[in-house]
Protein backbone atom coordinates (compact mmCIF):
# COMPACT_ATOMS: atom_id res chain seq x y z
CA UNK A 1 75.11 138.73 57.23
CA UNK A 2 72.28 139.59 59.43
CA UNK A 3 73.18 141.44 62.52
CA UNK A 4 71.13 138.69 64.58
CA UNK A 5 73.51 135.79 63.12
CA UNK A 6 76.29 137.66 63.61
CA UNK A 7 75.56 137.25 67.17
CA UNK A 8 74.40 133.94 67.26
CA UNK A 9 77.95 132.72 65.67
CA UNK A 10 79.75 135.37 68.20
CA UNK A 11 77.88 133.90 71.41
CA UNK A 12 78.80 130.32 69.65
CA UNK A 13 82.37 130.94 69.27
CA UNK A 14 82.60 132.53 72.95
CA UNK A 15 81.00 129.39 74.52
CA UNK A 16 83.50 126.89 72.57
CA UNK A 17 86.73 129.20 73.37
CA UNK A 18 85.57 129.17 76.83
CA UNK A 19 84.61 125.87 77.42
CA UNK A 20 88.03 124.74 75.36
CA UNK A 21 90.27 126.56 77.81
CA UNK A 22 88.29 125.57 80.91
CA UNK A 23 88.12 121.72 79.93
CA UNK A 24 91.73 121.48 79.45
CA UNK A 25 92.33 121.61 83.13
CA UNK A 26 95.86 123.46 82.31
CA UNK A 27 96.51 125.63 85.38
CA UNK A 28 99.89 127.15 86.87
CA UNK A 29 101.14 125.48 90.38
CA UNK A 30 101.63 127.66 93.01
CA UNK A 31 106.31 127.60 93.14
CA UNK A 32 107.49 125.26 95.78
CA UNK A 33 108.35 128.03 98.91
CA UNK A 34 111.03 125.73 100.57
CA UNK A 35 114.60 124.51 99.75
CA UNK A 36 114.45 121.34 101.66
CA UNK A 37 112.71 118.24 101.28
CA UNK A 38 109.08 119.01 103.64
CA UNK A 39 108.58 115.37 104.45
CA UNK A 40 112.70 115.28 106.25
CA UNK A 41 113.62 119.20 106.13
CA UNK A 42 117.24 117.47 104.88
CA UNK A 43 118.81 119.22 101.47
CA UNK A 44 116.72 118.49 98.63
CA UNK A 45 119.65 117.20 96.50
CA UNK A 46 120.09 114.49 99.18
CA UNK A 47 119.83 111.42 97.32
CA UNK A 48 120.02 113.31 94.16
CA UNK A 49 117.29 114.90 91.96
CA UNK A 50 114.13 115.60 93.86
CA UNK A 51 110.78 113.76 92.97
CA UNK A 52 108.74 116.92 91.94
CA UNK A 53 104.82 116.42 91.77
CA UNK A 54 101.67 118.50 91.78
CA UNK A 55 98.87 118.33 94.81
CA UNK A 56 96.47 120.86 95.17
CA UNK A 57 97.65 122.75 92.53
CA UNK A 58 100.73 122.97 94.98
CA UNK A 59 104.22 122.06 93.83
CA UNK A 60 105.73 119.26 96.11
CA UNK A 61 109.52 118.74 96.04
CA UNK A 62 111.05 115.80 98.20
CA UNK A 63 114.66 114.23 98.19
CA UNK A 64 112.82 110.29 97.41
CA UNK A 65 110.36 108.56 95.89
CA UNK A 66 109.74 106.90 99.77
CA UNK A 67 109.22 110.44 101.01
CA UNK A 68 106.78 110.75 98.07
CA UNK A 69 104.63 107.85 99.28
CA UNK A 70 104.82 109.12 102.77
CA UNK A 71 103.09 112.00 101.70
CA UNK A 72 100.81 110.33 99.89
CA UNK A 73 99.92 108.22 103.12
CA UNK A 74 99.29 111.97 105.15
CA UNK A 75 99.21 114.63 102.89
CA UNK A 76 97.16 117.03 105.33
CA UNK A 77 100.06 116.55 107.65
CA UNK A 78 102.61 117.65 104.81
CA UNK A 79 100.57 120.76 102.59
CA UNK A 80 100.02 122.24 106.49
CA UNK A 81 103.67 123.10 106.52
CA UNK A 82 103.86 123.94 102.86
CA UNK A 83 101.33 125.99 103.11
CA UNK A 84 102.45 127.75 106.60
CA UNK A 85 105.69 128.94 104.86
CA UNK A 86 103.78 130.76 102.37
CA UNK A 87 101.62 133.02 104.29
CA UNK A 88 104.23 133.70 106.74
């Protein structure tokens, strides 16, 4: 092979491998800093497992799916004291 299309398939392969890892949207959530619920501040094991989700590439535990869709309604409200806890 010709040292010219040896780069032209290396630049190629680069560009997919990067683009592949980029477009798969896989990132690692930031660990959940508290060990209550932050919509109540009760014990997260209150009504049994917690709902776990993602926001902001932020893991979110609360003690019930109605203190999930509180946060959902005001989420600002919610990541504020999330995020408060983890650059204290």
């Amino acid at each position: 092979m010709h040292p010219e299309s040896i780069m032209r398939h290396l630049t190629v392969f680069l560009a997919v491998a990067t683009l592949g890892t980029a477009s798969c949207g896989y990132f690692k959530p930031r660990s959940y800093p508290l060990n209550t619920c932050v919509v109540c501040d009760q014990t997260l094991h209150r009504y049994g497992d917690p709902v776990i989700f993602v926001r902001d590439r932020q893991e979110v535990f609360v003690c019930s799916e109605e203190h999930r869709k509180e946060f959902v309604e005001n989420p600002n409200r919610f990541m504020k004291k999330i995020l408060q806890v983890k650059f204290l």
